[in-house]
Protein backbone atom coordinates (compact mmCIF):
# COMPACT_ATOMS: atom_id res chain seq x y z
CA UNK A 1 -71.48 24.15 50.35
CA UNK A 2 -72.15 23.11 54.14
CA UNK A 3 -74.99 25.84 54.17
CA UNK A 4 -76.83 24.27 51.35
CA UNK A 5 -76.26 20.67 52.36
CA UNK A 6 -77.93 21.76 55.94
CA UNK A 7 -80.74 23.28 53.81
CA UNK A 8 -81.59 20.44 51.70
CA UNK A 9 -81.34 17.59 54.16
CA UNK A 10 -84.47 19.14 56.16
CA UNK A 11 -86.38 19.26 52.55
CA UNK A 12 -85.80 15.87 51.90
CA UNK A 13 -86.76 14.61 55.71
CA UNK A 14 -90.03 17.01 55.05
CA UNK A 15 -90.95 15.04 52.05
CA UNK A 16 -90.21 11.86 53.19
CA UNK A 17 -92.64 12.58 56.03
CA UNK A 18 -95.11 13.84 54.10
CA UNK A 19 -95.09 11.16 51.77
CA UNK A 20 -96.12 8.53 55.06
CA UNK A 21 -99.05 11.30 55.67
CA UNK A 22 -102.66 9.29 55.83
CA UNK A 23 -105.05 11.82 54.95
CA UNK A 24 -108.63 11.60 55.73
CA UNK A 25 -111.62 13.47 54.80
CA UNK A 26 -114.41 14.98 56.27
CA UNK A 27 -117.36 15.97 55.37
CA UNK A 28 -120.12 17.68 57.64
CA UNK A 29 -123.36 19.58 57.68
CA UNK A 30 -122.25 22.10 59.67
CA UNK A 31 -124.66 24.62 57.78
CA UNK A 32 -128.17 24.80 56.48
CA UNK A 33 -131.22 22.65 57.81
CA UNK A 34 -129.17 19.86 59.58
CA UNK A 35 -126.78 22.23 61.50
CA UNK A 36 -127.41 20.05 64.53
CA UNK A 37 -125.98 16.80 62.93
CA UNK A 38 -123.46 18.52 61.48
CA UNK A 39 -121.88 20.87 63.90
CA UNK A 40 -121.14 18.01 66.57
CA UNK A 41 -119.61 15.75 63.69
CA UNK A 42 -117.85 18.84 62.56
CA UNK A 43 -116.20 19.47 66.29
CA UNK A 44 -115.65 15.73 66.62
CA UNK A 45 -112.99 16.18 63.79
CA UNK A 46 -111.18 18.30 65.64
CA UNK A 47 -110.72 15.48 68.57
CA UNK A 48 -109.61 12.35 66.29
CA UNK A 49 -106.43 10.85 66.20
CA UNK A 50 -103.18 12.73 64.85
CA UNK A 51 -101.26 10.20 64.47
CA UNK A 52 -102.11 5.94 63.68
CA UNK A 53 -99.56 3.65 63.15
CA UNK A 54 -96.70 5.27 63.11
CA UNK A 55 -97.89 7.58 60.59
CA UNK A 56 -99.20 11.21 60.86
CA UNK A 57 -102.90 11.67 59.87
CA UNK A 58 -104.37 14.93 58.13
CA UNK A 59 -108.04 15.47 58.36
CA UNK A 60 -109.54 18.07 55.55
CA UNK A 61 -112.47 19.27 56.43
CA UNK A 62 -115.28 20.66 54.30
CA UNK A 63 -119.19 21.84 54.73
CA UNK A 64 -121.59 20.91 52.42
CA UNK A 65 -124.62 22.83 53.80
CA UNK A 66 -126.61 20.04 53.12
CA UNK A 67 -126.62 19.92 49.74
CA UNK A 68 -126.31 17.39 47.39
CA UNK A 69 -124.46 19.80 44.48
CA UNK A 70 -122.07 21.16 47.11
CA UNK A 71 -120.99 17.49 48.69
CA UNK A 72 -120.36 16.42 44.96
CA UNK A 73 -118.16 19.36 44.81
CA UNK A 74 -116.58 18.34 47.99
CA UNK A 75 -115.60 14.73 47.09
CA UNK A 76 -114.05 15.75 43.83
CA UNK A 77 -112.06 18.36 45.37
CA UNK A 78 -110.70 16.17 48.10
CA UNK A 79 -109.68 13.46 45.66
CA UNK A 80 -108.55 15.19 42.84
CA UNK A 81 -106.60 17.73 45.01
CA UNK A 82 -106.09 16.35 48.42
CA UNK A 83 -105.71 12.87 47.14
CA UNK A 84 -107.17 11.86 50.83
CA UNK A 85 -107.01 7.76 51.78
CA UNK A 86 -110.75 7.69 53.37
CA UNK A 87 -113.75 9.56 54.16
CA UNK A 88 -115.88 10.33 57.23
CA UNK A 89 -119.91 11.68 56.42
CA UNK A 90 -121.65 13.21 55.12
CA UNK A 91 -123.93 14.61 57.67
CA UNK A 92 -127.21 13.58 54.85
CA UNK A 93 -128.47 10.30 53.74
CA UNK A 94 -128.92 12.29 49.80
CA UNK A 95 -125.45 13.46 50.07
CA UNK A 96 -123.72 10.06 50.77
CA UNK A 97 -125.55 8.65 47.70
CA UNK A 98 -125.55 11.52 45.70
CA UNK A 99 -121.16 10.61 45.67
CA UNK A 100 -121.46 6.99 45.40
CA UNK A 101 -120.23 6.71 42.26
CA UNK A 102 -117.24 9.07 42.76
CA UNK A 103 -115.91 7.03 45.67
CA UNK A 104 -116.32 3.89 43.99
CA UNK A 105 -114.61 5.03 40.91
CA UNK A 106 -111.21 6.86 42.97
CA UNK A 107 -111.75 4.04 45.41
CA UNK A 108 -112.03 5.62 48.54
CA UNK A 109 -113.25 4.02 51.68
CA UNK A 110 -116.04 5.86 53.18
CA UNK A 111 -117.16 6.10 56.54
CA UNK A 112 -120.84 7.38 56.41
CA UNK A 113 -122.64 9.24 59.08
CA UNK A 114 -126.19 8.47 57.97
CA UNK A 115 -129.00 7.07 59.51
CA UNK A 116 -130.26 5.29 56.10
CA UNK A 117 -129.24 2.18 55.21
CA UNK A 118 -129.76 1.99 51.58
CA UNK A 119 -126.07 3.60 51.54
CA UNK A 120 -124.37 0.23 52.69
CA UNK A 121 -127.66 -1.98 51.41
CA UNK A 122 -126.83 -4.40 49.14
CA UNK A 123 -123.17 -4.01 49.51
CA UNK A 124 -122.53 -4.25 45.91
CA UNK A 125 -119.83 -2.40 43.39
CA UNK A 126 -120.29 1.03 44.29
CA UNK A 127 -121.17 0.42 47.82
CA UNK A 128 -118.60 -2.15 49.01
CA UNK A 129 -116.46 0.94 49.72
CA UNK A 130 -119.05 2.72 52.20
CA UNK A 131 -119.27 1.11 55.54
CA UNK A 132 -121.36 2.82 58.14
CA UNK A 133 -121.74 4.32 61.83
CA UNK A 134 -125.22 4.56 62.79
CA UNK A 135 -127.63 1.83 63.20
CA UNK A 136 -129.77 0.33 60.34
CA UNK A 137 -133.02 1.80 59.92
CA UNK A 138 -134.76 -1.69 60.41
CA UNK A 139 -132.85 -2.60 63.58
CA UNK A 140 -134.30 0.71 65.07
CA UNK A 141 -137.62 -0.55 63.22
CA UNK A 142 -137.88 -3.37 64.99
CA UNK A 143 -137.34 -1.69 68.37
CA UNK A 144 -140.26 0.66 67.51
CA UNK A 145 -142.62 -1.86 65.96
CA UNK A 146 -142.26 -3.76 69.69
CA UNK A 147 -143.46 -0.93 71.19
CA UNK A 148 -146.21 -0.25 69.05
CA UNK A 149 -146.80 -4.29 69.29
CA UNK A 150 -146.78 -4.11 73.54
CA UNK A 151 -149.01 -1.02 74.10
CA UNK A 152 -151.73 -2.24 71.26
CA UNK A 153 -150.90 -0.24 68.41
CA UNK A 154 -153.06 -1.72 65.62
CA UNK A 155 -152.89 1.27 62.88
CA UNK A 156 -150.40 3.84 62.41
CA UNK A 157 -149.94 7.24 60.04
CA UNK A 158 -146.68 7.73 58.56
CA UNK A 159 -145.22 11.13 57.69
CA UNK A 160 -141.77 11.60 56.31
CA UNK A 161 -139.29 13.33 53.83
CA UNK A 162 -139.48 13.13 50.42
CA UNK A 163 -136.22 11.92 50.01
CA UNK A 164 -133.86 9.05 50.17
CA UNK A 165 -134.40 9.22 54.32
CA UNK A 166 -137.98 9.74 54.12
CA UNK A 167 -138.55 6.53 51.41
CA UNK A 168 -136.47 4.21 52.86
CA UNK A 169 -137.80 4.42 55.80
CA UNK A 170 -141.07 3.53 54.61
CA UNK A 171 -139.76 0.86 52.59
CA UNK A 172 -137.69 -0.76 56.07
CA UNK A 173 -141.29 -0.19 57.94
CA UNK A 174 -143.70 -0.88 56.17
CA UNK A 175 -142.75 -4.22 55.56
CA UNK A 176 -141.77 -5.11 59.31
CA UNK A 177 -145.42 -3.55 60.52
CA UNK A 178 -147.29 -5.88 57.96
CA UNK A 179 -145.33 -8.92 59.65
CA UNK A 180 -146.29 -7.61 62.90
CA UNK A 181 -150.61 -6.87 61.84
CA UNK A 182 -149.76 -3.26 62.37
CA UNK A 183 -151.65 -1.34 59.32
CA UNK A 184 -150.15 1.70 57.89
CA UNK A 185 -153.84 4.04 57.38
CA UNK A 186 -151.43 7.12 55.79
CA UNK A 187 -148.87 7.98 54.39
CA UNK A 188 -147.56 11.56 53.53
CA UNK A 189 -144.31 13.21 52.43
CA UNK A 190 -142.66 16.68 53.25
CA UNK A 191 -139.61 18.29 52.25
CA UNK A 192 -136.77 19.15 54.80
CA UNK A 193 -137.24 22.73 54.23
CA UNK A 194 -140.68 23.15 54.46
CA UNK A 195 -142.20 25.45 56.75
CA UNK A 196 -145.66 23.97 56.88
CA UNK A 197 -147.18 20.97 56.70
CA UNK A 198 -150.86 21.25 58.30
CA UNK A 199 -152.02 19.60 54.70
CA UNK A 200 -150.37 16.41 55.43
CA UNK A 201 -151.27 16.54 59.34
CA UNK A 202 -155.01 17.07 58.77
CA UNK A 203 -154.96 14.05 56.22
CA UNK A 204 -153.02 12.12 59.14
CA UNK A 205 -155.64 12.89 61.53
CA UNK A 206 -158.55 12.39 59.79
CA UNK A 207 -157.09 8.85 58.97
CA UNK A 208 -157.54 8.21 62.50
CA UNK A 209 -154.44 6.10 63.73
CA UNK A 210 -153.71 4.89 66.87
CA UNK A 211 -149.82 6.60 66.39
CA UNK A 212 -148.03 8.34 64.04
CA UNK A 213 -144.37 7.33 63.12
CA UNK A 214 -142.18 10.63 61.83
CA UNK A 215 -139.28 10.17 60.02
CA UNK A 216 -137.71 13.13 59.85
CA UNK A 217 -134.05 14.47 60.64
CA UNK A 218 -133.24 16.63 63.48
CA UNK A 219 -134.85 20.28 63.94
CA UNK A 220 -137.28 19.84 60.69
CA UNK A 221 -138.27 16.59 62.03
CA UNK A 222 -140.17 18.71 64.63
CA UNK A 223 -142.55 20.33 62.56
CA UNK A 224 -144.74 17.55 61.80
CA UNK A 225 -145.30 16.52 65.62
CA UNK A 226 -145.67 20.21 66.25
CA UNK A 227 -148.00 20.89 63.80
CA UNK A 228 -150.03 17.43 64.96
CA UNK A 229 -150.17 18.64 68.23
CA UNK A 230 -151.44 22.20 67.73
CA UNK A 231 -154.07 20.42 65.69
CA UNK A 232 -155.35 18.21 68.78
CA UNK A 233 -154.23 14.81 67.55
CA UNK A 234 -153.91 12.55 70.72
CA UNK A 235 -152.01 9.44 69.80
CA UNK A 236 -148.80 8.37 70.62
CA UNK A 237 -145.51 9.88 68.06
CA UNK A 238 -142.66 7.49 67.25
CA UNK A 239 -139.41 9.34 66.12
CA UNK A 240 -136.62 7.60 64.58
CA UNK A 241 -132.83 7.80 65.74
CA UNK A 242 -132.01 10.93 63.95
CA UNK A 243 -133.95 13.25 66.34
CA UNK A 244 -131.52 11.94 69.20
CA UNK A 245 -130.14 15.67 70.03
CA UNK A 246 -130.98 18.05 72.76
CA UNK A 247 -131.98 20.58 69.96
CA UNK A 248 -135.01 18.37 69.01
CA UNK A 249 -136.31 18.93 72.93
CA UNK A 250 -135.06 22.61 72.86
CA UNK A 251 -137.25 22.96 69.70
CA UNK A 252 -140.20 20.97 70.01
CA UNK A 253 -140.58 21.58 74.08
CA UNK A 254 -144.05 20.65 75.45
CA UNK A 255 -145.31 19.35 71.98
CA UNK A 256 -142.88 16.74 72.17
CA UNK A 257 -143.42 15.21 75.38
CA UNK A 258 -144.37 11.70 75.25
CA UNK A 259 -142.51 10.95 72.16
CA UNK A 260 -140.83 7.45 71.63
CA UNK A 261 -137.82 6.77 69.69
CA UNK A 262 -134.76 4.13 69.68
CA UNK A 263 -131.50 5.66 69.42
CA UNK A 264 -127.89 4.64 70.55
CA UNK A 265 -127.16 4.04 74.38
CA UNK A 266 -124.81 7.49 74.97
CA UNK A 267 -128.84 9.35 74.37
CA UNK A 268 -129.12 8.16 77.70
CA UNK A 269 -125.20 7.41 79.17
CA UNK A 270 -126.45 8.08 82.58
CA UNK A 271 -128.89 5.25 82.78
CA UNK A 272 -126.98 2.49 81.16
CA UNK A 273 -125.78 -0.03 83.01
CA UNK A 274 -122.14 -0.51 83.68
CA UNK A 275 -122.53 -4.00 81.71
CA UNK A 276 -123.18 -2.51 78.52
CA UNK A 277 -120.25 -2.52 76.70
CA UNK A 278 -120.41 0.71 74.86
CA UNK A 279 -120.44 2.63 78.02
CA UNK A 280 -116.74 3.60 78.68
CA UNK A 281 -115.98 4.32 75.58
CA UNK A 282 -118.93 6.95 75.03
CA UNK A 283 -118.01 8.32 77.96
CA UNK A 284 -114.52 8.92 77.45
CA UNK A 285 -115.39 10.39 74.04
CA UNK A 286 -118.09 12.71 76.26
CA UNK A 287 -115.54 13.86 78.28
CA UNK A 288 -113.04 14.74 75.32
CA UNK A 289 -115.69 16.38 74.11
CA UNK A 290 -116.59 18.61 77.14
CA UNK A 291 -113.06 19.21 78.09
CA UNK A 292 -113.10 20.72 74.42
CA UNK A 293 -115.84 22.57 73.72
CA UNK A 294 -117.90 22.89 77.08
CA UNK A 295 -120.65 21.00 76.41
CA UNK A 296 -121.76 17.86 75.53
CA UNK A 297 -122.00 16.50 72.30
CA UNK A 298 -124.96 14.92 70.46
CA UNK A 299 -124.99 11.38 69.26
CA UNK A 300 -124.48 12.42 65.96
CA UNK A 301 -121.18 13.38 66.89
CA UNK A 302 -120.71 10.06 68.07
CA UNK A 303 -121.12 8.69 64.71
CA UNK A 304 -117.89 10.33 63.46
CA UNK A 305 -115.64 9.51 66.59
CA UNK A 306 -116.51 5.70 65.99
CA UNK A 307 -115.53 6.29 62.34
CA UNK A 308 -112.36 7.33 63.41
CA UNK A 309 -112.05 4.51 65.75
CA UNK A 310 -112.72 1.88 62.88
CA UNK A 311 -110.42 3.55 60.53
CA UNK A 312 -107.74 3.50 63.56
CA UNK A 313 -107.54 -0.24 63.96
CA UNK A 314 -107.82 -0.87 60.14
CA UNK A 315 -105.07 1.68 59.01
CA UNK A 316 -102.29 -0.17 60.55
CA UNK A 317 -102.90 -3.17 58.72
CA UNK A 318 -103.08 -1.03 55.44
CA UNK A 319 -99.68 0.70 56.16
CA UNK A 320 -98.68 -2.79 55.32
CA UNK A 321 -99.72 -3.73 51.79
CA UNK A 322 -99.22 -0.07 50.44
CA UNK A 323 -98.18 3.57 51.03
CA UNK A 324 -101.04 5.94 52.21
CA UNK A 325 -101.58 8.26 48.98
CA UNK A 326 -101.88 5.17 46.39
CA UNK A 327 -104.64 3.12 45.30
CA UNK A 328 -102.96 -0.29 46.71
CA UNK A 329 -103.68 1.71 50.38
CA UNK A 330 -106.98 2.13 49.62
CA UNK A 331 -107.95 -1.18 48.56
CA UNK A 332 -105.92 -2.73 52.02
CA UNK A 333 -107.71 -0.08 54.01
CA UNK A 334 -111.30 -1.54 52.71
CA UNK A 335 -110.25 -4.72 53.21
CA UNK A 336 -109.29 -4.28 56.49
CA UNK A 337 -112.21 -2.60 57.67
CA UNK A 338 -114.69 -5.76 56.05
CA UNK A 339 -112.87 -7.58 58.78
CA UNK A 340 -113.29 -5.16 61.47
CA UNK A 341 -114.89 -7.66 64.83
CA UNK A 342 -116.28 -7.03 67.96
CA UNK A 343 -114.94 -3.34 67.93
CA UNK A 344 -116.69 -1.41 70.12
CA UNK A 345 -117.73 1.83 69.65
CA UNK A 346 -120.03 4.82 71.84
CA UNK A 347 -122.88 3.91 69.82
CA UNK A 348 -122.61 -0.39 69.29
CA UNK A 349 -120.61 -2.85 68.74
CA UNK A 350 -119.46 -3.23 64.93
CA UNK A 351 -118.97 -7.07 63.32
CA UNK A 352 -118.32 -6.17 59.31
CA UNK A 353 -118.28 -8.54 56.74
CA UNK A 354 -118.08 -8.79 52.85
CA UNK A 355 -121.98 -8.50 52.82
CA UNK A 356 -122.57 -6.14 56.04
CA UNK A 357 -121.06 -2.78 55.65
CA UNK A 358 -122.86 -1.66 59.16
CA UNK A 359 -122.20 -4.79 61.87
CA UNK A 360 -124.51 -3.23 64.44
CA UNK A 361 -126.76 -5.75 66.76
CA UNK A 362 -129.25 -4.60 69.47
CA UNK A 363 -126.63 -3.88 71.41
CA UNK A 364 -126.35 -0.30 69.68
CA UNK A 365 -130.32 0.21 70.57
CA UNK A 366 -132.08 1.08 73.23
CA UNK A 367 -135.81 2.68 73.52
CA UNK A 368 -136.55 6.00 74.72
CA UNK A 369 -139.07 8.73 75.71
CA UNK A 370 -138.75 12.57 76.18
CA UNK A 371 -140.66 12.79 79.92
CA UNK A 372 -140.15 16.34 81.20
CA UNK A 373 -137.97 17.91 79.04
CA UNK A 374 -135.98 15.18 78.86
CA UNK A 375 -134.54 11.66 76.94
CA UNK A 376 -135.28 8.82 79.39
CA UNK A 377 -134.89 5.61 78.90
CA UNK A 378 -137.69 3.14 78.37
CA UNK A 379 -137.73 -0.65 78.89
CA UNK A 380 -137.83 -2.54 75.86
């Protein structure tokens, strides 16, 4: 009898701690065309908390590849069998809106890793439980467009994916460079696998525009500015924020020199001011990374370590109004998070709201050029 009493009393300790268990999902591009978005969110995983609140936390982790089938696949298995509490990703704009309606439905909090955002934009049913990590497409926009405004950019070619990236972008542009007498002269689509796209440069070039804004995601966002540049054009190339990765230099090399983008402070750690707020804590999440992995990390990486930040402080305050594992959890845990304020993160400083699932100001901005082989920053 005392033998089977010892046995069962560790059982029942084991479920009791088990049943406290927050469990978190994540889920990465860590394959496929977007392998350099993915693989640093992927690692970053591995460095988030263990423990919040008192309570242990579990992080399942799954690839998508970048596609859309596979991250549908992905959410149902990590509700329906990992009943996790929250998500962080995907790595893809099409992927976080391919599962909107899953989440919404199991009500799951999201953290999203996009760029795009038409994922948080209006917050409404199904997106009230997303709440995102990178900046807004228009307050990188609007960085871009006062470049273009200071160095006499008049007329501009715009070349892009034909996706859910690719069109909002347009969308966010186009109407900020019509309020700033900036006219778009072309405007031309490409698929993120493609392998060519000298059709869409030549019709760029022969439009004749003073620059040519590319929105594109990391390594395939190359192959437009590559192709431009073997073709002679000689204007200025605007990126946006999802190029921010050593790989895009490593790729592109001498065809990308001169290229402007605005992308998140840690691009450029080294040249931001002490006074900027989001400096210490990119750093220390540089050096977990490095003491890691033995390198450092992208900014995309970034993205899912300030995910895991926001979830920290809001999780607490969940613990209160329901156990992790039930719905009553999952509501408290988006509720706290809408009230998330001045938290800052490597890449900003996040002020949510019931109608602003992102909370980003031009704090989380800064312009920069690639000038010999490397990001530098520019004054803005």
């Amino acid at each position: 009898m005392f033998v089977r009493l010892s046995f069962a009393l560790p059982l029942f300790l084991l479920a009791t701690l088990a049943s406290a268990q927050v469990k978190i999902g994540l889920m990465v591009s860590a394959t496929g065309p977007t392998t350099a978005i993915g693989i640093p969110q992927k690692n970053t995983g591995e460095l988030l908390p263990k423990s919040i609140g008192g309570s242990s936390v579990e992080y399942i982790q799954l690839d998508d590849g970048g596609d859309t089938t596979r991250a549908v696949q992905n959410i149902k298995k990590l509700i329906a069998e990992n009943n996790i509490d929250a998500m962080i990703g995907p790595s893809t704009t099409p992927n976080a809106l391919a599962i909107l309606d899953i989440i919404a439905e199991a009500k799951v909090p999201v953290m999203a890793t996009v760029g795009t955002s038409a994922v948080v934009e209006p917050v409404d049913a199904k997106k009230r439980w997303v709440f995102k990590t990178t900046q807004n497409d228009d307050l990188i926009a609007e960085a871009l467009i006062k470049h273009m405004t200071k160095n006499g950019v008049k007329t501009i070619g715009f070349i892009g994916f034909n996706d859910p990236y690719g069109e909002n972008w347009y969308k966010v542009f186009s109407g900020l460079a019509e309020k700033a007498g900036i006219r778009i002269v072309a405007n031309e689509r490409y698929a993120r696998p493609d392998q060519s796209v000298t059709g869409q440069a030549l019709k760029l070039i022969a439009a004749k525009p003073d620059a040519v804004l590319i929105a594109g995601v990391g390594g395939p966002a190359v192959l437009p500015q590559a192709t431009l540049f073997d073709q002679g054009y000689k204007g200025r190339i605007y990126q946006t924020h999802a190029v921010a990765t050593e790989d895009f230099i490593k790729l592109g090399k001498e065809k990308v020199e001169g290229t402007v983008l605005a992308a998140g402070p840690m691009l450029v750690i080294d040249e931001i001011p002490d006074s900027n707020p989001t400096k210490k804590v990119a750093q220390q999440y540089i050096a977990a990374y490095e003491k890691q992995f033995g390198g450092k990390p992208a900014t995309f990486g970034a993205n899912t370590w300030d995910g895991g930040i926001l979830l920290a402080r809001a999780i607490p305050a969940a613990l209160k109004a329901g156990k992790p594992g039930t719905e009553a959890f999952r509501v408290a845990l988006r509720d706290a998070l809408e009230k998330e304020r001045d938290v800052v993160g490597t890449q900003g400083v996040f002020n949510m709201s019931p109608t602003n699932h992102n909370g980003m100001d031009e704090r989380a901005r800064v312009l920069v050029t690639v000038r010999d082989g490397k990001f530098r920053l520019l004054p803005e």
